[in-house]
Structures are given as C-alpha cells and as structure tokens.
Protein backbone atom coordinates (compact mmCIF):
# COMPACT_ATOMS: atom_id res chain seq x y z
CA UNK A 1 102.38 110.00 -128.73
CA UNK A 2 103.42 112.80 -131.15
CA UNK A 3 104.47 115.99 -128.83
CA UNK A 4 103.84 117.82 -132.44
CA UNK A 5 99.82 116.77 -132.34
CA UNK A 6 98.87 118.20 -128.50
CA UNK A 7 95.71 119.62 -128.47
CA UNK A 8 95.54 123.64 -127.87
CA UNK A 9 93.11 125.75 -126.04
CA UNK A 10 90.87 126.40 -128.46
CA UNK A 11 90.52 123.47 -130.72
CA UNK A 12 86.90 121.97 -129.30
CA UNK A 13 84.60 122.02 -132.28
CA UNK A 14 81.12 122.88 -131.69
CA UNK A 15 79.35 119.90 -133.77
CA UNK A 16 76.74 120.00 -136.38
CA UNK A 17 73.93 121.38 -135.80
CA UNK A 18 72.47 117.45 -135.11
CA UNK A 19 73.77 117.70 -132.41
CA UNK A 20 72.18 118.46 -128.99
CA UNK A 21 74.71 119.65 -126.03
CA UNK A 22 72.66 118.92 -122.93
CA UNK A 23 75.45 119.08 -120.33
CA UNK A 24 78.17 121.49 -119.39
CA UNK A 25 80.15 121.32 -116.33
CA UNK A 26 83.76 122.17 -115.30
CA UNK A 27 86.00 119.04 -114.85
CA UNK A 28 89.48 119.15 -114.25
CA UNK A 29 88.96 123.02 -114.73
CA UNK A 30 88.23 122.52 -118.20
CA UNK A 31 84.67 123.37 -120.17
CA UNK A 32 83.06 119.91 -120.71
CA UNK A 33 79.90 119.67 -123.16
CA UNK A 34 78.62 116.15 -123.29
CA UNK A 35 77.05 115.60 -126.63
CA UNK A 36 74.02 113.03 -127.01
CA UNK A 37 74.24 113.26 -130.83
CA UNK A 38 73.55 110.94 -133.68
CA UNK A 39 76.30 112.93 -136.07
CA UNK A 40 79.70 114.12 -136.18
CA UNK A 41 81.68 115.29 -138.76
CA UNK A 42 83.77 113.12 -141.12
CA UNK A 43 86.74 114.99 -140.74
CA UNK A 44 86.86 113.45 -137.33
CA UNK A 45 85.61 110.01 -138.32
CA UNK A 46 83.53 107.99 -140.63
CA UNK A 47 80.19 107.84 -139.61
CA UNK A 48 79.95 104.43 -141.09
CA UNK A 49 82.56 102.95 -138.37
CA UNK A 50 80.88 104.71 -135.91
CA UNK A 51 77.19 104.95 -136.20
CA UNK A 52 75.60 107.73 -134.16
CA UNK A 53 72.16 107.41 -132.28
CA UNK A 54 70.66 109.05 -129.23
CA UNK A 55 70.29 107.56 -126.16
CA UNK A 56 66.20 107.13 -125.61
CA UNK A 57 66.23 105.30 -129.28
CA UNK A 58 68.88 102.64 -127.34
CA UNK A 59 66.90 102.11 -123.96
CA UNK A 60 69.05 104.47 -122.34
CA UNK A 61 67.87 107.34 -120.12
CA UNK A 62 69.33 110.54 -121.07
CA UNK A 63 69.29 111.69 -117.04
CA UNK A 64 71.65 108.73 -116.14
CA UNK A 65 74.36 109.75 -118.61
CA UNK A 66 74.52 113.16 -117.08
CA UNK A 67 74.62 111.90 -113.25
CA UNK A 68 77.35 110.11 -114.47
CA UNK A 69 79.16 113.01 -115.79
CA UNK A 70 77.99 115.01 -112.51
CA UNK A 71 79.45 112.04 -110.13
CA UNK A 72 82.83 112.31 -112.25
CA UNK A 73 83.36 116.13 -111.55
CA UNK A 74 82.42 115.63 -107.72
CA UNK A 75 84.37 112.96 -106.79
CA UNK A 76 86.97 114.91 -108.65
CA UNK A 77 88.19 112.79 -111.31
CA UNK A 78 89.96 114.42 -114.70
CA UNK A 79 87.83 113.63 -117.41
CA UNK A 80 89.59 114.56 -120.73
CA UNK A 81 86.73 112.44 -123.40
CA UNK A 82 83.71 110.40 -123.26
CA UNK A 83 82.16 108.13 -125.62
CA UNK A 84 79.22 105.65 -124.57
CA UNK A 85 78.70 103.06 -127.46
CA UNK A 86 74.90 100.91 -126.50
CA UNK A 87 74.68 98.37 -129.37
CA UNK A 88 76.95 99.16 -131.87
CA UNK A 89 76.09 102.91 -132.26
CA UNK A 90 77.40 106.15 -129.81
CA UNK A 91 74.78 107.66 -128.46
CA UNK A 92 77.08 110.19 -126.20
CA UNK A 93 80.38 111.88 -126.34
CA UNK A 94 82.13 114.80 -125.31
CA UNK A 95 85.81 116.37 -124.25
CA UNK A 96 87.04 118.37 -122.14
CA UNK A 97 88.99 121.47 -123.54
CA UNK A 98 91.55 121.68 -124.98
CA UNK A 99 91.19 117.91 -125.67
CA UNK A 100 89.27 116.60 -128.22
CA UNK A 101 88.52 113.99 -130.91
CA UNK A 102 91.08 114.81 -133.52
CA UNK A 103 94.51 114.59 -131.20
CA UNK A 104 96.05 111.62 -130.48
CA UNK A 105 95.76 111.05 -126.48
CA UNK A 106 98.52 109.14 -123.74
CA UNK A 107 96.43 106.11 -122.92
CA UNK A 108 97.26 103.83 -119.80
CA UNK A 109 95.90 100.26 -118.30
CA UNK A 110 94.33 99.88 -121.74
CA UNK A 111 94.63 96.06 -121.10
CA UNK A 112 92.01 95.90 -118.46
CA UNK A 113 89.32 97.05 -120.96
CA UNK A 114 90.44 94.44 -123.68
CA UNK A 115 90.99 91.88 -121.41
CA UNK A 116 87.92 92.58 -119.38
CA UNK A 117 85.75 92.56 -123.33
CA UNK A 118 87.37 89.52 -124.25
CA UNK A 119 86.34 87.56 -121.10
CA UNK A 120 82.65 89.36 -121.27
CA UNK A 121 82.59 87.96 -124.94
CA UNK A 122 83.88 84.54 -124.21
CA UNK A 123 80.74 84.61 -121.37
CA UNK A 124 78.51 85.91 -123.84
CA UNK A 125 79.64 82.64 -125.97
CA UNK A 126 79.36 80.37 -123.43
CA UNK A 127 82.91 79.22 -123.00
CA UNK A 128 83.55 80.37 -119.77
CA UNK A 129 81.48 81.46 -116.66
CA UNK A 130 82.76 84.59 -114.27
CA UNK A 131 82.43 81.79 -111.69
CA UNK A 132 84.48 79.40 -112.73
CA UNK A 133 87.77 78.85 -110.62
CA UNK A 134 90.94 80.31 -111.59
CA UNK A 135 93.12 77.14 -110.27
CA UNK A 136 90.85 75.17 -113.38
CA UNK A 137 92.52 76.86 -116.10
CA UNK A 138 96.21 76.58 -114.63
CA UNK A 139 96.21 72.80 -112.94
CA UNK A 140 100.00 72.17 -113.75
CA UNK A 141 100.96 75.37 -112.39
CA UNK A 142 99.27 75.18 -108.82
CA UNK A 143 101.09 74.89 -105.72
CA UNK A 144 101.01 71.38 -104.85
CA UNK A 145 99.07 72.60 -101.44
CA UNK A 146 96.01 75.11 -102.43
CA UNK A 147 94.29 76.99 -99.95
CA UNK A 148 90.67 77.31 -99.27
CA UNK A 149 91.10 81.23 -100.74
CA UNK A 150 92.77 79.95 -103.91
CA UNK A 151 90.34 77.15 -104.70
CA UNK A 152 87.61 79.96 -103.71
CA UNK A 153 89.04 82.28 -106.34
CA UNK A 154 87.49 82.93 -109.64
CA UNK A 155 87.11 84.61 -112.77
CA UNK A 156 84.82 87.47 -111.37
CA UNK A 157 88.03 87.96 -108.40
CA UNK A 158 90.66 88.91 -111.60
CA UNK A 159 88.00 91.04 -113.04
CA UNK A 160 87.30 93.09 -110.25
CA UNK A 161 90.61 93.42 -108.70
CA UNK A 162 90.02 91.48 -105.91
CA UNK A 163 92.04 88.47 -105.13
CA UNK A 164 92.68 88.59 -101.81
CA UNK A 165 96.47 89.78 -102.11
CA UNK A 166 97.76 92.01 -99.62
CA UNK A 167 99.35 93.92 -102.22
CA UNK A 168 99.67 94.07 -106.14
CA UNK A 169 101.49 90.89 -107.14
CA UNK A 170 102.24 92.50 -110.65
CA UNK A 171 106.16 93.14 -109.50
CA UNK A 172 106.84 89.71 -108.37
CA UNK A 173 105.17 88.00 -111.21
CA UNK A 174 106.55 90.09 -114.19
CA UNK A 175 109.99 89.53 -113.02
CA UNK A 176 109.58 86.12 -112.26
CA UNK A 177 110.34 83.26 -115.18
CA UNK A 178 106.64 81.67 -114.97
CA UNK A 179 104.70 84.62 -114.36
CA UNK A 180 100.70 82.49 -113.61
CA UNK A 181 103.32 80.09 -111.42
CA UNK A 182 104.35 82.71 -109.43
CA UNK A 183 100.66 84.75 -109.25
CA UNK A 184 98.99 81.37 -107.97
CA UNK A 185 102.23 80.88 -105.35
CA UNK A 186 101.00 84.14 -103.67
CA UNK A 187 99.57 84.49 -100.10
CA UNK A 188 95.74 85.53 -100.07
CA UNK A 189 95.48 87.20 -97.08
CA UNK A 190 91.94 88.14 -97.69
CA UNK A 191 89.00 86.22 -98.86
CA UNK A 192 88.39 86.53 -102.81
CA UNK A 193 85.81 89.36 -103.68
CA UNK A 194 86.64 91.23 -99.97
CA UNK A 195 89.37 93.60 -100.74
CA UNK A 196 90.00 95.74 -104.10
CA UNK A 197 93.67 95.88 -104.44
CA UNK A 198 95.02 97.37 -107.95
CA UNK A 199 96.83 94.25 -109.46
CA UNK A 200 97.69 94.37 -113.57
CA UNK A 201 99.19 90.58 -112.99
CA UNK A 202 95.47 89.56 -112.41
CA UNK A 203 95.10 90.96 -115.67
CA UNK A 204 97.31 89.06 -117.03
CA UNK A 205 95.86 85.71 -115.51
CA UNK A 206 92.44 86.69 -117.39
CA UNK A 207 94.19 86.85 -120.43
C-alpha cells in the first residue's frame, strides 16, 4: 500500500445525518463508533454498489451487532473497520480512528474469506457438500495407503482449520513440487474437526 495515503488522527468523518451511531467503545485505544446506517457519502463510495439498510429491516437484531463489537474489545482484538453486508445491502459499519473508509488498508489471509465464499457458494449451488471427503477430489494424488483420519477428512476440516496436523503443513507443501501431493502425504495426528491448527495450505486444498 501507498505510505503517501496513511490515514491521520483526525480524518474519521462523522456521517450524514442518516446515520445513527449507537456504539462507541475504545479498541485498540482508538475511538470506535459503529454506524447502523442506510447512507454514506459518495465521496467514499457509490451508494449504488453498496446499498445501505439498517439492521431490523434485514432480520438482524441491532443488540447482537454491538455484543459483537463489545466481545472484540474484551478479548482484546485490534479492530481498525467493520462492515456487515445481510443480503446484498450494509446495514453496519464503522472504524476505528485514525482509520477509516477513504485510505487504502494492509490486508492479510485475504484468501481464507474468498476461498471460504467460493466453497459456501458452490454449497449454496449444490455442487459440493461441506461433508464430502477431501481424498474424493484428489484420487490420483493419495498416498497409496490412506488412513482412517484422511478418509475421515472433509471439506468442513479445510474450512475450519482443523485437519488433524500437528502443525501448519503450509511450509512443506509450498516448497514442495506437487503441493495437494504433499498436503495429503502428511501425518494426522489428531482426528479431523478435534484440533484448530492455523494452516493456509488447507486453504489452498479448498481452492
């Protein structure tokens, strides 16, 4: 990202007037409003991309949105934005100062959420089911002896990061020639769905 565009400390807008601030709370030692809103300006983007409508209208309750917000500052995670999209339209969004909508933001692991809405779509289609067993997809690349874990593992396993690895195979797979080979080649020490163990390869395997 562009050093040049970094957001400063007093760049938060306040919103149109639409728009109803419900929450404030101090995360990451920075002034969060969440905004349940069904406007913002066009300066920061077209309201035609992103339609705007409150939560209650969606089937949302309003309370839930701000437990969530209340759970993120006390288990003490950074939240620089939010934005909750419920069919098609936002119906909450906030950041943290001095971030904000305008300023281009680092962004990391971005892969699990595409990866993660392009299997949740594919279900949605009925191509695929989170059940259905990962050795299915890659028979020519199975070891020619699979284990009662492997044949156990499934699509639901690579989404929730937990394969049954005793560590992250990501290493050993991206450096290896056949990368799903090598993944389905690794020990599971654990049973699938037991153990969450952070593993971007398994991402990878879902793509």
């Amino acid at each position: 990202m562009k050093s040049s565009n970094a957001p400063s400390s007093s760049n938060l807008s306040t919103g149109p007037t639409r728009r109803r601030f419900l929450k404030s709370t101090l995360l990451g030692g920075a002034a969060f409003s969440l905004c349940l809103s069904d406007g913002l300006p066009r300066d920061v983007v077209d309201a035609k991309e992103l339609p705007r409508s409150t939560p209650r209208e969606e089937g949302i309750a309003e309370s839930h949105l701000i437990e969530f917000v209340d759970a993120m500052e006390r288990e003490g995670h950074e939240l620089h934005g939010l934005m909750v999209l419920r069919r098609g339209k936002v119906i909450a969004e906030g950041w943290a100062r001095p971030y904000g909508p305008k300023f281009n933001h680092a962004m990391y692991s971005l892969s699990k959420s595409f990866t993660s809405t392009g299997v949740g779509l594919a279900v949605a289609e009925g191509l695929i089911k989170v059940m259905d067993k990962v050795v299915s997809f890659f028979p020519e690349a199975a070891p020619d002896k699979i284990s009662d874990r492997l044949a156990a593992l499934d699509i639901r396993h690579l989404l929730t990061m937990s394969a049954g690895m005793a560590s992250s195979a990501t290493g050993k797979t991206t450096t290896s020639k056949d990368w799903v080979r090598t993944f389905l080649a690794q020990p599971l020490v654990h049973d699938p769905g037991t153990v969450f163990n952070y593993n971007t390869a398994a991402t990878y395997m879902l793509s």
